[in-house]
C-alpha atoms as a PDB file:
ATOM      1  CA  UNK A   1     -30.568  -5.889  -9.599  1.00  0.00           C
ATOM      2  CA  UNK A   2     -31.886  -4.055 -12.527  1.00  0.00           C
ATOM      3  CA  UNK A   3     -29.330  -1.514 -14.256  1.00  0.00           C
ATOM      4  CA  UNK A   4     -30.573   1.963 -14.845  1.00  0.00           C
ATOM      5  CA  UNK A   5     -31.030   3.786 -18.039  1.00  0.00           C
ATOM      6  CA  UNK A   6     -27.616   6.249 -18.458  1.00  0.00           C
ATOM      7  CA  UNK A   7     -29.180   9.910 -19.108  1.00  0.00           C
ATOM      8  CA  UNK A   8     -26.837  10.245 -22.292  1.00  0.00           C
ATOM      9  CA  UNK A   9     -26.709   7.349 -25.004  1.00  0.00           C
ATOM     10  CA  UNK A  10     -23.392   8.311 -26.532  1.00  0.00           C
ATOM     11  CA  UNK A  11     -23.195   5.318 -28.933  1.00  0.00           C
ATOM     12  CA  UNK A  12     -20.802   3.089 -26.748  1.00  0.00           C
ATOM     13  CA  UNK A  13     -22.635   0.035 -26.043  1.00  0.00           C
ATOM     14  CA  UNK A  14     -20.412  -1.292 -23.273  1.00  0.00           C
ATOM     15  CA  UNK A  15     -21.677   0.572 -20.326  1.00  0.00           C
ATOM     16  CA  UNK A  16     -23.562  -2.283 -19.046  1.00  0.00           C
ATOM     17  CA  UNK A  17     -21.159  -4.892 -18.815  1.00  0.00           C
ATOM     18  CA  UNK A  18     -18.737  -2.175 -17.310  1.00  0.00           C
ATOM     19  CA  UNK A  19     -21.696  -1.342 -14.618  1.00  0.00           C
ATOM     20  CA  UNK A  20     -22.293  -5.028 -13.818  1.00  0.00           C
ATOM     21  CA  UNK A  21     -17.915  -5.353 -12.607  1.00  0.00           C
ATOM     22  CA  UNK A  22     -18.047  -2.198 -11.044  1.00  0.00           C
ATOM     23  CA  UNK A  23     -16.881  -2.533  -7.525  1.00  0.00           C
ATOM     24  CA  UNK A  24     -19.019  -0.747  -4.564  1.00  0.00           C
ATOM     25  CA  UNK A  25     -17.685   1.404  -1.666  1.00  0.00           C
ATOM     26  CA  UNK A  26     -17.052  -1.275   0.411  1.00  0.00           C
ATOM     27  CA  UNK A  27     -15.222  -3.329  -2.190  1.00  0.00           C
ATOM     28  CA  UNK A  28     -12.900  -0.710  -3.069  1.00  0.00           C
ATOM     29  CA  UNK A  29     -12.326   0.887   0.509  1.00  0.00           C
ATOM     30  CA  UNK A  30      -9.420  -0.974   1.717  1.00  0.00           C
ATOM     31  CA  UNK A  31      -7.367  -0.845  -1.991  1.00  0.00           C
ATOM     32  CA  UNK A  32      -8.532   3.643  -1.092  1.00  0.00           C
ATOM     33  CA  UNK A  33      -6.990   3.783   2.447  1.00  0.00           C
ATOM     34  CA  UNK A  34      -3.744   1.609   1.812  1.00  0.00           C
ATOM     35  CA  UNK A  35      -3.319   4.266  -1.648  1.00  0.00           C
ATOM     36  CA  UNK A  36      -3.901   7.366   0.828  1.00  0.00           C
ATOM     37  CA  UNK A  37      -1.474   6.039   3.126  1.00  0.00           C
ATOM     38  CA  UNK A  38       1.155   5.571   0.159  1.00  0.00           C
ATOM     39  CA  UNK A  39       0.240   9.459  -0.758  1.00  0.00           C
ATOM     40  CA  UNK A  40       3.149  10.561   1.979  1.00  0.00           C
ATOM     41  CA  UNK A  41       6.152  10.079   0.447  1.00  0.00           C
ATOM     42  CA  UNK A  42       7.865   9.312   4.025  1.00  0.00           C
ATOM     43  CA  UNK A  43       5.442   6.748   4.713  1.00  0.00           C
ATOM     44  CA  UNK A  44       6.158   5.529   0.447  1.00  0.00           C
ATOM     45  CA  UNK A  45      10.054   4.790   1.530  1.00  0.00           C
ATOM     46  CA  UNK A  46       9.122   3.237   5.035  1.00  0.00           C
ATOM     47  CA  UNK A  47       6.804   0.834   2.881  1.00  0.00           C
ATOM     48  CA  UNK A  48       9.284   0.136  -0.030  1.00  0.00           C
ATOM     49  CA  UNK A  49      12.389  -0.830   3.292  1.00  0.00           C
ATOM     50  CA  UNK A  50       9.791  -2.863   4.625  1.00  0.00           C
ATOM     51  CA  UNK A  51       8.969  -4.492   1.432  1.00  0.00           C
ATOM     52  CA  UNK A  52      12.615  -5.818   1.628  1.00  0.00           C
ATOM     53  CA  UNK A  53      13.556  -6.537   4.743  1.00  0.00           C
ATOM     54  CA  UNK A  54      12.250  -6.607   8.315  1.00  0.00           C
ATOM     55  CA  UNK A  55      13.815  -3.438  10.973  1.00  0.00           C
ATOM     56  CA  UNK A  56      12.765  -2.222  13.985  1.00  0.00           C
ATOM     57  CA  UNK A  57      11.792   1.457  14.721  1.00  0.00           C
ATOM     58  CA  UNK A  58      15.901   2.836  15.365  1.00  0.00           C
ATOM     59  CA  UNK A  59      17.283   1.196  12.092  1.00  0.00           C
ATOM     60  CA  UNK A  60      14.085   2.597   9.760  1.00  0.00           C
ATOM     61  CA  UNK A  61      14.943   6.098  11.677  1.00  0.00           C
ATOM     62  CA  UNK A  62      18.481   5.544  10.610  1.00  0.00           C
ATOM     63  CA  UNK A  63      18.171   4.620   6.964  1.00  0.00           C
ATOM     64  CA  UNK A  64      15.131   7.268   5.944  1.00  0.00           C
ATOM     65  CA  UNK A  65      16.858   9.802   7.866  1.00  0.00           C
ATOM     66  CA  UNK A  66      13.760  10.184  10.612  1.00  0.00           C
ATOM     67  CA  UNK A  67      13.146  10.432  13.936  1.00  0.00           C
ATOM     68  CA  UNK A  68      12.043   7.446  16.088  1.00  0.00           C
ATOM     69  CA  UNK A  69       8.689   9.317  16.662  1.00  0.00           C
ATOM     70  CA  UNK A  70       8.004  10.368  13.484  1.00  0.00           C
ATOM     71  CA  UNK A  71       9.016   6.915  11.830  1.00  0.00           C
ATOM     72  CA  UNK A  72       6.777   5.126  14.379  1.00  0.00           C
ATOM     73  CA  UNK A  73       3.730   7.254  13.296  1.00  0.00           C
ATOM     74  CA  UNK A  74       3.874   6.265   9.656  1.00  0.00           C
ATOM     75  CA  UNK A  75       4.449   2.671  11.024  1.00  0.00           C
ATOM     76  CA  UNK A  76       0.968   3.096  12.922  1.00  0.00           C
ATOM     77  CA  UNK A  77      -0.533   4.257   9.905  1.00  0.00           C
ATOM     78  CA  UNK A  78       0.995   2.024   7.774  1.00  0.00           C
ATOM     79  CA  UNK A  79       0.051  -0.838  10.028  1.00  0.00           C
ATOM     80  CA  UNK A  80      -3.782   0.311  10.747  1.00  0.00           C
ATOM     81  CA  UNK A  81      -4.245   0.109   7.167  1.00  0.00           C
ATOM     82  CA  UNK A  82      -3.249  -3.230   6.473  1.00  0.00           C
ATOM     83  CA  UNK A  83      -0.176  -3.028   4.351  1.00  0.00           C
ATOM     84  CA  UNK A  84       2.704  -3.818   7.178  1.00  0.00           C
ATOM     85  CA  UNK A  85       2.931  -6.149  10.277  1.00  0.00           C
ATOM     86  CA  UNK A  86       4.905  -6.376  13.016  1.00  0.00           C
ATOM     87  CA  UNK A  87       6.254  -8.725  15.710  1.00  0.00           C
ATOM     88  CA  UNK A  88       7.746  -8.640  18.916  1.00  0.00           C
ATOM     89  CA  UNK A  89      11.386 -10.100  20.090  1.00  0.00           C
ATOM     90  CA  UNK A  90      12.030  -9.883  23.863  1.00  0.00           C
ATOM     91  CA  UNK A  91      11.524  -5.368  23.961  1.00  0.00           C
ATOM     92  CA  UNK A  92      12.375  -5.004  20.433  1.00  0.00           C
ATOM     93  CA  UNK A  93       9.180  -4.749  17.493  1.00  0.00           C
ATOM     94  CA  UNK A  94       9.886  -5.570  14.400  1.00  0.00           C
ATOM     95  CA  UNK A  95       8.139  -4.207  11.430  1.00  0.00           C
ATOM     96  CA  UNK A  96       7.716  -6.130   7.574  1.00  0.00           C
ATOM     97  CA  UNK A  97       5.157  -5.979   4.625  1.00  0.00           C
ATOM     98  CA  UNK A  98       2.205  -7.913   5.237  1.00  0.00           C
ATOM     99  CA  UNK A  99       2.231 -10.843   3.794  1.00  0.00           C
ATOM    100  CA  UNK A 100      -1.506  -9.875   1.255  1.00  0.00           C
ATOM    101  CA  UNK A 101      -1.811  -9.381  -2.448  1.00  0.00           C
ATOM    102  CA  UNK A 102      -2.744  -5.647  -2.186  1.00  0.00           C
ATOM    103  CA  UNK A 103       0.527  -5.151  -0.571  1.00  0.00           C
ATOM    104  CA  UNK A 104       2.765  -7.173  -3.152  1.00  0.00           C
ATOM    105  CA  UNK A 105       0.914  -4.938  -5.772  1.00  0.00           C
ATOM    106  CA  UNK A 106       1.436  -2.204  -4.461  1.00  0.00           C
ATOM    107  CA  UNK A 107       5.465  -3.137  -4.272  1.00  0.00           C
ATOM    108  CA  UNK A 108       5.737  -3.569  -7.300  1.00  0.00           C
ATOM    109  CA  UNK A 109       3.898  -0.699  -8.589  1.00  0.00           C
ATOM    110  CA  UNK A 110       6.365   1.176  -6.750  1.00  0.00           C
ATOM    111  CA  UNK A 111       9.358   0.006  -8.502  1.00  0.00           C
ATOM    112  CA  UNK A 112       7.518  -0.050 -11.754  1.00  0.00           C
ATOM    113  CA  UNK A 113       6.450   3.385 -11.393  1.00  0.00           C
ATOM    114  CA  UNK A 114       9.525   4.824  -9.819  1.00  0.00           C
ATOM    115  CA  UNK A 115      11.535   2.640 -12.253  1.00  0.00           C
ATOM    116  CA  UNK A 116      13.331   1.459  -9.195  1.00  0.00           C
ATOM    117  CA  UNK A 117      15.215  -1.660  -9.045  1.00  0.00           C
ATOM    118  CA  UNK A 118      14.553  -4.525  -6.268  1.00  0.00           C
ATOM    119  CA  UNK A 119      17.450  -5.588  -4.604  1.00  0.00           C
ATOM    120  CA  UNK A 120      16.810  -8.981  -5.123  1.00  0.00           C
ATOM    121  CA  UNK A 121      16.475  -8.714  -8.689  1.00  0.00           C
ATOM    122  CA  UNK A 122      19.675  -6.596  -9.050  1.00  0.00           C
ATOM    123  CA  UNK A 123      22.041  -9.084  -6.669  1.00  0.00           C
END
């Protein structure tokens, strides 16, 4: 596909190679959705637990201080967008990070950001 002309020529004379690498809507949709859904920070903690361990719906409620309800609508959410899974055990569903690059990022963007430490790097 041939690359447009840029209206302004302001003398940097990489805009080419950076319009060849850019990614399209479709490309960059998923990454968009799982960064919305990290936007809530309720839905931010849920993620980070789940990045650590796997819980059912009662013990997430118990350790973010949330209701069942509320707790399993950011696990909908969550899980509709890619970034946890879940399982079920006899009546019980469990809930973990998926198992995907974008999500691993993501984790550790979290404690990078948040200058949080893992628990398995501070045991």
């Amino acid at each position: 596909m041939e690359q447009k002309a840029l209206p302004h020529d302001h003398g940097h004379h990489n805009e080419e190679e950076i319009m060849k690498h850019m990614p399209g809507e479709d490309e960059i949709a998923g990454v968009s959705e799982a960064m919305k859904q990290l936007g809530d920070p309720s839905r931010l903690r849920i993620f980070w637990l789940l990045c650590h361990c796997e819980e059912c719906v009662l013990n997430i409620a118990a350790i973010v201080n949330m209701t069942s309800p509320a707790v399993s609508h950011h696990l909908r959410l969550l899980k509709s967008s890619g970034l946890i899974v879940s399982r079920r055990e006899g009546k019980e569903m469990y809930y973990r990070t998926a198992d995907t690059e974008l999500a691993q990022v993501l984790h550790h963007t979290i404690e990078k950001l948040g200058r949080i430490t893992c628990p398995e790097q501070h045991s």
